[in-house]
C-alpha atoms as a PDB file:
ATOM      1  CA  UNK A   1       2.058  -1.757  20.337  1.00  0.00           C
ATOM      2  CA  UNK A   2       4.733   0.980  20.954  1.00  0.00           C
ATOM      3  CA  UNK A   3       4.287   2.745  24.086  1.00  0.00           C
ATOM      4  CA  UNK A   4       2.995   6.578  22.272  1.00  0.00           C
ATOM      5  CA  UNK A   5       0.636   5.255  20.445  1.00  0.00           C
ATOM      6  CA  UNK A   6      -2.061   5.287  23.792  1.00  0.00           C
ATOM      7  CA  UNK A   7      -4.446   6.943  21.622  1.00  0.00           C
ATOM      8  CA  UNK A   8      -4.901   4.872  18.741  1.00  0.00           C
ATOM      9  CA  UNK A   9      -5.471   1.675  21.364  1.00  0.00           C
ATOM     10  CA  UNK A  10      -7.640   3.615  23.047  1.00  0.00           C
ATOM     11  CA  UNK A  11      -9.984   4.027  19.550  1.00  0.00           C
ATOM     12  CA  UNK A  12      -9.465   0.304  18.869  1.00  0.00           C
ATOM     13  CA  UNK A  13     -10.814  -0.642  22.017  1.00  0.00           C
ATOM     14  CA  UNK A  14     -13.633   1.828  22.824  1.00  0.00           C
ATOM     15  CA  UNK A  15     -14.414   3.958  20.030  1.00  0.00           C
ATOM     16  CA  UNK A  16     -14.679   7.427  19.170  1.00  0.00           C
ATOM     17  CA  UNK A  17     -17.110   9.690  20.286  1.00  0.00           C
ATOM     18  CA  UNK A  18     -20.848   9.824  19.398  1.00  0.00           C
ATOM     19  CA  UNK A  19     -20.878  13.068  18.040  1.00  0.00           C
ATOM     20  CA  UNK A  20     -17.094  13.034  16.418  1.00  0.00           C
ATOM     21  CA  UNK A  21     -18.316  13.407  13.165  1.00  0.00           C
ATOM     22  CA  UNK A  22     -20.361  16.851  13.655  1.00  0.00           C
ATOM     23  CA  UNK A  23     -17.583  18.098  15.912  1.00  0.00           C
ATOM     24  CA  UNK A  24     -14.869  17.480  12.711  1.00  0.00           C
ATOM     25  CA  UNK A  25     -17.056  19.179  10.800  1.00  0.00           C
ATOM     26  CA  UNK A  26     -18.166  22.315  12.909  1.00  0.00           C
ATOM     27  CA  UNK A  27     -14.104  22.460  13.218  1.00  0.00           C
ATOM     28  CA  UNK A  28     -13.657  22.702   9.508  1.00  0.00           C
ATOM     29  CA  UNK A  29     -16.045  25.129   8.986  1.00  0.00           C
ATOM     30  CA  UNK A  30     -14.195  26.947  11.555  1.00  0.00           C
ATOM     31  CA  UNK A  31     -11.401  27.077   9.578  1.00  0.00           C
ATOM     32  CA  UNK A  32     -12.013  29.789   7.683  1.00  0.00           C
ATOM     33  CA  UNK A  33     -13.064  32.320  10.520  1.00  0.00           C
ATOM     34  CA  UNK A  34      -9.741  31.310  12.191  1.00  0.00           C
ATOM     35  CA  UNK A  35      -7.464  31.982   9.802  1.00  0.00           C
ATOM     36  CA  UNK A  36      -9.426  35.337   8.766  1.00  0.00           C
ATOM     37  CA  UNK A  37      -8.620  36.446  12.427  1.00  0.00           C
ATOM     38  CA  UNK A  38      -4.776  35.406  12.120  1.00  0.00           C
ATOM     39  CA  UNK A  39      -4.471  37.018   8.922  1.00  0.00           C
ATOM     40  CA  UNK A  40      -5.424  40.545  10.647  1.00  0.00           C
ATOM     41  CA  UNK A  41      -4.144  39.882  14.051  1.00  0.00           C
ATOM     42  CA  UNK A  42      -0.412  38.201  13.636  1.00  0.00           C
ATOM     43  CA  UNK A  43       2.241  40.818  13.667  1.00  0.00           C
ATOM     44  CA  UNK A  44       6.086  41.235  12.734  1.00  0.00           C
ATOM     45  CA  UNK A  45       7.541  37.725  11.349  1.00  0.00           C
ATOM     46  CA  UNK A  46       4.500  35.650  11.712  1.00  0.00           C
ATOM     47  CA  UNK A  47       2.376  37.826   9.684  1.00  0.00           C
ATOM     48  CA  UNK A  48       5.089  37.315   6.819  1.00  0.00           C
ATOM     49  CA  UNK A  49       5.549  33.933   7.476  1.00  0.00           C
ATOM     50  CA  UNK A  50       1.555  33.300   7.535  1.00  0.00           C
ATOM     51  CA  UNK A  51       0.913  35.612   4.322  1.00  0.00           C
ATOM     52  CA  UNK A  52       4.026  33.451   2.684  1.00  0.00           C
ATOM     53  CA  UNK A  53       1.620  30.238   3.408  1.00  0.00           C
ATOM     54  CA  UNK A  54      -1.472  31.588   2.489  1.00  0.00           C
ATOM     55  CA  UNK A  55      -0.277  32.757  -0.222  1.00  0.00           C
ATOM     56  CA  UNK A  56       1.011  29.392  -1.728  1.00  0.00           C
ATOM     57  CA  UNK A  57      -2.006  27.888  -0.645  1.00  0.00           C
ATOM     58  CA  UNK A  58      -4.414  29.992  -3.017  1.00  0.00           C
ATOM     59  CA  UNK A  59      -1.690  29.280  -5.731  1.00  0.00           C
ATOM     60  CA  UNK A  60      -2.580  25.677  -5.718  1.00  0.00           C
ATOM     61  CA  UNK A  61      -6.339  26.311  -5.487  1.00  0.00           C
ATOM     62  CA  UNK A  62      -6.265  28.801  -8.521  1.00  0.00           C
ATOM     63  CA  UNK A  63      -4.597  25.912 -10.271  1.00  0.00           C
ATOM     64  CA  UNK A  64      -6.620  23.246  -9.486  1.00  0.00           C
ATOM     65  CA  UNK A  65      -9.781  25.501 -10.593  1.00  0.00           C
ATOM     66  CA  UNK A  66      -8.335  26.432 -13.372  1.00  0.00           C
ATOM     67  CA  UNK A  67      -7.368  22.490 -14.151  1.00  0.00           C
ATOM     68  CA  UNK A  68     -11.072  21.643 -13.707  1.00  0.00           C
ATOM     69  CA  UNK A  69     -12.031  24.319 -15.898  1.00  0.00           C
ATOM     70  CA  UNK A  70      -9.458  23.357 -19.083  1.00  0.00           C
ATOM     71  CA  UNK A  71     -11.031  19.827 -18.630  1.00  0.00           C
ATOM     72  CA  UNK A  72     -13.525  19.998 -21.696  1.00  0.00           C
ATOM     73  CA  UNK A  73     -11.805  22.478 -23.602  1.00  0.00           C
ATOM     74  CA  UNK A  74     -10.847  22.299 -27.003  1.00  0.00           C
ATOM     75  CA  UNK A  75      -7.935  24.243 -29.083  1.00  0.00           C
ATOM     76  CA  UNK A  76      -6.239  24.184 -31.672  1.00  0.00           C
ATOM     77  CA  UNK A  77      -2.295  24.676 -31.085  1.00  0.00           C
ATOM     78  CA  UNK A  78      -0.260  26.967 -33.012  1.00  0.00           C
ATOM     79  CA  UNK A  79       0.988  25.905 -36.298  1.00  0.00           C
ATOM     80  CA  UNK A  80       4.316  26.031 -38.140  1.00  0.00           C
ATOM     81  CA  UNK A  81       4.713  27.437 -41.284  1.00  0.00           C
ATOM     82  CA  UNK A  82       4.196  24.377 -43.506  1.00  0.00           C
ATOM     83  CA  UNK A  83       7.495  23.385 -45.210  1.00  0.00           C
ATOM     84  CA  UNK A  84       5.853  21.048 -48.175  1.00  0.00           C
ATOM     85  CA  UNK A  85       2.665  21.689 -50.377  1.00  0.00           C
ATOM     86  CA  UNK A  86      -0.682  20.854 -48.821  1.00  0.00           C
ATOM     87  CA  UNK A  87      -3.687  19.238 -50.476  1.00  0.00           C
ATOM     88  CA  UNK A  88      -6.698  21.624 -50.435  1.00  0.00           C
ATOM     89  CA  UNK A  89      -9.085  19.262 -48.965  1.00  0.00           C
ATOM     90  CA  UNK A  90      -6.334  19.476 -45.353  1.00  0.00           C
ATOM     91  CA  UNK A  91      -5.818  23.448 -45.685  1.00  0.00           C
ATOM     92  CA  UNK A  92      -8.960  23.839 -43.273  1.00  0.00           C
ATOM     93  CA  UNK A  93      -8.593  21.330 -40.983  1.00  0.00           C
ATOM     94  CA  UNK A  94      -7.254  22.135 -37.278  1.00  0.00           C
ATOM     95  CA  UNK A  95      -5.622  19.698 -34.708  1.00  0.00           C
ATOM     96  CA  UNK A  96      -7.410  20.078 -31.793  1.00  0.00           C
ATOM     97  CA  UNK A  97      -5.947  19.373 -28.281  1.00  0.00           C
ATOM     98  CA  UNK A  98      -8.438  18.214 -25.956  1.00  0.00           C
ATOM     99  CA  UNK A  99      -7.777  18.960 -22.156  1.00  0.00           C
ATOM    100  CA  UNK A 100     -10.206  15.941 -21.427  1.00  0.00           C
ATOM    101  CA  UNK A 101      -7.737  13.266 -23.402  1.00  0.00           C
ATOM    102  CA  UNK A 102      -4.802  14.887 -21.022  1.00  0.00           C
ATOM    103  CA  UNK A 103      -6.767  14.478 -17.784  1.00  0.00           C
ATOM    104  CA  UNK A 104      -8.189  10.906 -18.393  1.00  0.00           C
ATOM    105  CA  UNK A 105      -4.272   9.730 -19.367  1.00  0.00           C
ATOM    106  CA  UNK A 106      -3.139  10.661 -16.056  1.00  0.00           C
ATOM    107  CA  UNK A 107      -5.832   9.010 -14.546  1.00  0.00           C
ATOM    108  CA  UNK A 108      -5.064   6.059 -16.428  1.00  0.00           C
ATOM    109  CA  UNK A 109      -1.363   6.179 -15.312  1.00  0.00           C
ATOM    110  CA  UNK A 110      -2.573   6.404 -11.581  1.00  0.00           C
ATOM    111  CA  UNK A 111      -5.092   3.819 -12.155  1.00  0.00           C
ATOM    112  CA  UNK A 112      -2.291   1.410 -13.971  1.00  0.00           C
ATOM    113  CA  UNK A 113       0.661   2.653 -11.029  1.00  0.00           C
ATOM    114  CA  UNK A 114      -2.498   1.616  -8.500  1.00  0.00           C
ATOM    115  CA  UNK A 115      -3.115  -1.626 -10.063  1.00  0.00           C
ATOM    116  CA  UNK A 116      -0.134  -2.699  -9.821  1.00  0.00           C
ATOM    117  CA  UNK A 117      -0.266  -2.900  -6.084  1.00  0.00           C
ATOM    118  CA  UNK A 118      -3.724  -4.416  -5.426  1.00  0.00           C
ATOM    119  CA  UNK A 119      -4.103  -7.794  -4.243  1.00  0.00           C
ATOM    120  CA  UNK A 120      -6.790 -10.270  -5.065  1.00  0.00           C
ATOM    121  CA  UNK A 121      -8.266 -10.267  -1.279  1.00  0.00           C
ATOM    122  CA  UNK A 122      -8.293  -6.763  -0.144  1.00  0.00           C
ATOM    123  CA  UNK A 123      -9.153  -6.916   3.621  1.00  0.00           C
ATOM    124  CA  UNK A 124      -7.426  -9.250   5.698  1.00  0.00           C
ATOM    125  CA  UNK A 125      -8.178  -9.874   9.263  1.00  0.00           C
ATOM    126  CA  UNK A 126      -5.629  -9.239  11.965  1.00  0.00           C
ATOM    127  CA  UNK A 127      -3.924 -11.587  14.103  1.00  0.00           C
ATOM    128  CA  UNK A 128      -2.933 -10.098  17.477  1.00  0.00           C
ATOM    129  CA  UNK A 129       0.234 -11.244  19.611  1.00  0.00           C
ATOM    130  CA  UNK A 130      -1.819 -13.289  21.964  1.00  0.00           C
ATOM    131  CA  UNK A 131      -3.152 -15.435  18.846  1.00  0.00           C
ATOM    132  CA  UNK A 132       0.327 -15.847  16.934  1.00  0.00           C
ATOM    133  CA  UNK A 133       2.648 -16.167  20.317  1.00  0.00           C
ATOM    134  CA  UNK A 134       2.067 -18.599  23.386  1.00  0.00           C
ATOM    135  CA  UNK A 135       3.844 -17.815  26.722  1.00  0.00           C
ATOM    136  CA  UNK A 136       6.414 -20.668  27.853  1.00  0.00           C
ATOM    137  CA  UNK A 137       7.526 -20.232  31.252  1.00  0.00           C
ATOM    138  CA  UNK A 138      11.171 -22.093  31.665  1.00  0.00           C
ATOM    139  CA  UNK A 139      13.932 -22.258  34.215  1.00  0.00           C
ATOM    140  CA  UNK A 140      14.108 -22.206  38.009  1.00  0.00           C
ATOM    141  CA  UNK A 141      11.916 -19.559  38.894  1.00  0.00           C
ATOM    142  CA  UNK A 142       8.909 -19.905  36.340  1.00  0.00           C
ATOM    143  CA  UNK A 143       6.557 -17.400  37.670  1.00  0.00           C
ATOM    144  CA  UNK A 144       9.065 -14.751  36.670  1.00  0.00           C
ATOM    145  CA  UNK A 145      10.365 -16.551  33.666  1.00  0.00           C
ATOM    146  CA  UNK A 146       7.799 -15.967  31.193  1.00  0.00           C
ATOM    147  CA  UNK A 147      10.107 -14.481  28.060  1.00  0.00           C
ATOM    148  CA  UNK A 148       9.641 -17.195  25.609  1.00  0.00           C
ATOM    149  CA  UNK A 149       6.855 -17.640  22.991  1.00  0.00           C
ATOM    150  CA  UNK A 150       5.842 -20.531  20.800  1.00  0.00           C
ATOM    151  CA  UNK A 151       4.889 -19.688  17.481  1.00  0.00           C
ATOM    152  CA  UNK A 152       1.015 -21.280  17.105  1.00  0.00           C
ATOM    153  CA  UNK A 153       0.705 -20.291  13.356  1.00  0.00           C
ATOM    154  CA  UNK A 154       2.274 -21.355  10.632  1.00  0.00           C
ATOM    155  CA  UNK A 155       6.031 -20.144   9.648  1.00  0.00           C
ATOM    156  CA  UNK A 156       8.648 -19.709   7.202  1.00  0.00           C
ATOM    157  CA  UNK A 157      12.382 -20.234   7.882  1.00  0.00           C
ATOM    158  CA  UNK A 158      14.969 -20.119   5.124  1.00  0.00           C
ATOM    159  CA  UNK A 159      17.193 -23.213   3.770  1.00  0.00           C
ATOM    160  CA  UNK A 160      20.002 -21.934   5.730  1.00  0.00           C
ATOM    161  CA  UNK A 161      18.150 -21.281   9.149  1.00  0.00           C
ATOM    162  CA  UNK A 162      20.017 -22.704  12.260  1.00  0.00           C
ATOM    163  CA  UNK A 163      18.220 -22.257  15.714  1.00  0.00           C
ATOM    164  CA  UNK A 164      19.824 -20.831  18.673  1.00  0.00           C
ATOM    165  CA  UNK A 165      20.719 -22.641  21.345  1.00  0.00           C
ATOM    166  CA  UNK A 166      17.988 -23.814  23.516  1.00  0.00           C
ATOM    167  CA  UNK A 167      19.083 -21.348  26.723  1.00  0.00           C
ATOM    168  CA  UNK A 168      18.687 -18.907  24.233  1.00  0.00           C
ATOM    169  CA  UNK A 169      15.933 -18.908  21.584  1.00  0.00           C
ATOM    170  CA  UNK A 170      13.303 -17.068  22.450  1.00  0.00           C
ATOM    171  CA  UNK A 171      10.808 -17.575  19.533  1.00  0.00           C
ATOM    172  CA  UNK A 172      10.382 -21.250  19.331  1.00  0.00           C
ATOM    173  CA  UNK A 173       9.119 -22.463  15.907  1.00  0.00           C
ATOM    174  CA  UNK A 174       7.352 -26.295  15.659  1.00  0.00           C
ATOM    175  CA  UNK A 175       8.796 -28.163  12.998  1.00  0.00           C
ATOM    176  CA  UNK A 176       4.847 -28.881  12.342  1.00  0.00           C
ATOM    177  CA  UNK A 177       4.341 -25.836  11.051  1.00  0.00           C
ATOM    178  CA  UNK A 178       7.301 -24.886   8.517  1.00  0.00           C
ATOM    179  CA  UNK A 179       6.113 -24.132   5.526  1.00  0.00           C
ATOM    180  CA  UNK A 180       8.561 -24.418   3.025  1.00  0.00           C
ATOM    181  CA  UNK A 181       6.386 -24.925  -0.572  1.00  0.00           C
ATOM    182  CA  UNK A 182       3.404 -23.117  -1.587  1.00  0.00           C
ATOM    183  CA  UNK A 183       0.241 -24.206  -4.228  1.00  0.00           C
ATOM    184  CA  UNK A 184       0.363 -20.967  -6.169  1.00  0.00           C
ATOM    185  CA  UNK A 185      -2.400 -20.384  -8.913  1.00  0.00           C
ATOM    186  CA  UNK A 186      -1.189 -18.597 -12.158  1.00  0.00           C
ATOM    187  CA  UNK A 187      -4.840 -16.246 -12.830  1.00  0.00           C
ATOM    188  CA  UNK A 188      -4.133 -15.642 -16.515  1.00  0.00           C
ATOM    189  CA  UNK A 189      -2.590 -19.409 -16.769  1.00  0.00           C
ATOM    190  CA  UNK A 190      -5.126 -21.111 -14.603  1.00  0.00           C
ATOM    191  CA  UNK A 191      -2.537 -23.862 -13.621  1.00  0.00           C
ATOM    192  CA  UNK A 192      -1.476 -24.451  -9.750  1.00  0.00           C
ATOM    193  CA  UNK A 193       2.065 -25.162  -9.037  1.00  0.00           C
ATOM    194  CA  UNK A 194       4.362 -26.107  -5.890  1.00  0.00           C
ATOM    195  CA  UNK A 195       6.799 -23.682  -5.886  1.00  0.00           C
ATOM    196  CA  UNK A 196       9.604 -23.263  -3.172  1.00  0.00           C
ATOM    197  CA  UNK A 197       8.781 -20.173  -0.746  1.00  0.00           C
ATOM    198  CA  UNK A 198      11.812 -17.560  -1.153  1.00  0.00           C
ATOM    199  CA  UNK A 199      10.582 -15.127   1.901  1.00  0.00           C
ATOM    200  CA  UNK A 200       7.775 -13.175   3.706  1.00  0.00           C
ATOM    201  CA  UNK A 201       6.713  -9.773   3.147  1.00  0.00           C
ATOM    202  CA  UNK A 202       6.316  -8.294   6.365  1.00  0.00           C
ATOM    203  CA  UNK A 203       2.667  -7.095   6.064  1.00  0.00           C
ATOM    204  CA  UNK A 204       0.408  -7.999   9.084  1.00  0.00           C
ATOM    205  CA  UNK A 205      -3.026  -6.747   7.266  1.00  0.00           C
ATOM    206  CA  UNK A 206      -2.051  -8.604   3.536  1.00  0.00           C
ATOM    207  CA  UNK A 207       0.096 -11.717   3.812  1.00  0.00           C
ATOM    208  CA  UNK A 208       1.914 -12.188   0.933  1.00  0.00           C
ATOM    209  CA  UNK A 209       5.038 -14.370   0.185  1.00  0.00           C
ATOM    210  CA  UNK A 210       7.683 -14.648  -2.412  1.00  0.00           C
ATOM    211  CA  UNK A 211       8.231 -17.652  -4.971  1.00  0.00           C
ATOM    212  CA  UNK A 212      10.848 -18.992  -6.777  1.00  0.00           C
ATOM    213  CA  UNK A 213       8.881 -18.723 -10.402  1.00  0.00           C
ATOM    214  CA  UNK A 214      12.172 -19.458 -12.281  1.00  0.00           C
ATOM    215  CA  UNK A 215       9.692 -22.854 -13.469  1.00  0.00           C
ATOM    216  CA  UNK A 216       7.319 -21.241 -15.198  1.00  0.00           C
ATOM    217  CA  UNK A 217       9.598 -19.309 -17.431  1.00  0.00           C
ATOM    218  CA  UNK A 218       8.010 -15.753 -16.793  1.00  0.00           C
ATOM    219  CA  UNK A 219      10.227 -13.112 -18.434  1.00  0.00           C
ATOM    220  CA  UNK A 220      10.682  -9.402 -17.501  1.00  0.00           C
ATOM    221  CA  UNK A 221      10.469  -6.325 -19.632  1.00  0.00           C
ATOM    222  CA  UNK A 222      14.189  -6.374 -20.152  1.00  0.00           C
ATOM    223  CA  UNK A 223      13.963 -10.056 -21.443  1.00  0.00           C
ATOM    224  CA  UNK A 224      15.432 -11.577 -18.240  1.00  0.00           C
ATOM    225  CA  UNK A 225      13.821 -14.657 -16.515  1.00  0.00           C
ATOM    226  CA  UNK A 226      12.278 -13.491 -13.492  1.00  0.00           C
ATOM    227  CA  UNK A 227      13.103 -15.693 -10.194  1.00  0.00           C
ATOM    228  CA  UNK A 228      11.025 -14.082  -7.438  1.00  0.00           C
ATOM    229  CA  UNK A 229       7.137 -13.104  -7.536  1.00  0.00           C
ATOM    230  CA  UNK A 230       5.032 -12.042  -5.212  1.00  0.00           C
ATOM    231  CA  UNK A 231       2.031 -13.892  -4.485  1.00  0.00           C
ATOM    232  CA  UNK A 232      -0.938 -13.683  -2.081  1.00  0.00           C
ATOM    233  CA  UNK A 233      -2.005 -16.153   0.559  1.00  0.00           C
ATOM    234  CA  UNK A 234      -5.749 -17.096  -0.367  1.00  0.00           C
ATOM    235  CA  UNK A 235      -6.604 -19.847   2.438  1.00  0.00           C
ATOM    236  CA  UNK A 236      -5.550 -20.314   6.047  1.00  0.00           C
ATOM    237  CA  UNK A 237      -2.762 -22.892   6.056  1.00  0.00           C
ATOM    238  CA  UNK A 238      -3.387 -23.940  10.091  1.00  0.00           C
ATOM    239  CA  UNK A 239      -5.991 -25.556   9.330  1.00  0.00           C
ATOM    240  CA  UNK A 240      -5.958 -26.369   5.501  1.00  0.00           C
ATOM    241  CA  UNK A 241      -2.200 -28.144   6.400  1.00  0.00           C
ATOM    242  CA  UNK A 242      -1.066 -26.412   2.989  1.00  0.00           C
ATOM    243  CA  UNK A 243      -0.575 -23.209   1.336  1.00  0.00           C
ATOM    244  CA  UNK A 244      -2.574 -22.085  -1.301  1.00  0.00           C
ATOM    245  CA  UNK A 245      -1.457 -18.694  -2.877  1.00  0.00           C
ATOM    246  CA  UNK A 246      -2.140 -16.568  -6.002  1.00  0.00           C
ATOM    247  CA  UNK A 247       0.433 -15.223  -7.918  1.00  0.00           C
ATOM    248  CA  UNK A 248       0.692 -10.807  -8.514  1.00  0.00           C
ATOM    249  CA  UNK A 249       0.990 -10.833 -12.578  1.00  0.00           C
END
């Protein structure tokens, strides 16, 4: 853990307080009362520069009222002149815009723009540095010499990956536990193939990996053969001895 963030350890490891909750609120409802008394005491600049951001602020509330209050409305926009002849039985009718049909398409943007980041297993457990790394202690003073670390989980390394020289490599990683295909599971398909393991996202609380899915003949939006899909790890390959994964359609 970087060395500034002593505070968020310290809530990992102990806790907050008992009564954090009612103090966060009490504070909120503070709120108000303190910035009444800034509004009338703050003088010169920061009187300006307060009004300026108060200012803005009720802005955005106003808006967002008045948002909630167009929801359910219904109106009828104004019409041109119409150029051709119109049957009688259309003179009276009225296209109505409906506030509500505008609101639920955004939300149905965010929803789709939201989807297309979930995973099939939401929470993941963490695994911390003393799990993933064991201390090897090497050279003529060991007691001092503790600065290299075997990797006890499995690990990916590329086609092209060359270790270090043995003086030098400090992560060490068993050939045991290279991982270089993965079982992936198509959801809409339901078939399982081995496909070859392009790279790791670098995402300690979701584990996902990339495949080569140039086999399965999955085409883009542009018409273009896609070659790398993300896909999510679904079983724990230490002690399975393979990796099973489900592909992000």
């Amino acid at each position: 853990m970087p060395q500034n963030e002593y505070i968020e350890r310290h809530r990992k490891l102990h806790g907050r307080r008992l009564d954090h909750e009612e103090r966060a609120r009490k504070k909120a409802a503070r709120e108000g009362h303190k910035q009444s008394e800034n509004a009338q005491n703050l003088r010169g600049l920061r009187a300006k520069l307060y009004a300026k951001q108060r200012h803005a602020q009720k802005i955005q509330m106003r808006k967002a009222i008045k948002q909630h209050e167009e929801r359910n409305v219904k109106g009828a926009p104004a019409e041109k002149e119409p150029t051709e002849a119109i049957p009688s039985y259309l003179l009276d009718r009225a296209n109505p815009t409906t506030a509500k049909a505008l609101s639920s398409q955004i939300k149905n943007k965010r929803a789709e723009k939201a989807a297309r980041f979930s995973v099939p297993i939401p929470k993941v457990r963490g695994i911390s540095e003393e799990e993933l790394f064991k201390v090897v202690k090497t050279g003529k003073k060991t007691q001092k010499k503790g600065w290299k670390r075997v990797v006890t989980k499995p690990t990916f390394v590329g086609p092209d990956f060359t270790r270090r020289p043995v003086k030098y490599e400090r992560f060490i990683r068993p050939m045991g536990l290279r991982y270089k295909k993965a079982n992936v599971t198509h959801p809409t398909l339901n078939v399982t193939v081995q496909l070859p393991i392009l790279g790791v996202k670098k995402n300690p609380s979701n584990p996902l990996i990339e495949v080569n899915v140039s086999d399965l003949g999955i085409v883009t939006a542009s018409g273009k053969i896609a070659w790398g899909r993300y896909a999510q790890i679904t079983n724990n390959p230490e002690n399975d001895g393979c990796l099973n994964a489900v592909l992000l359609v």
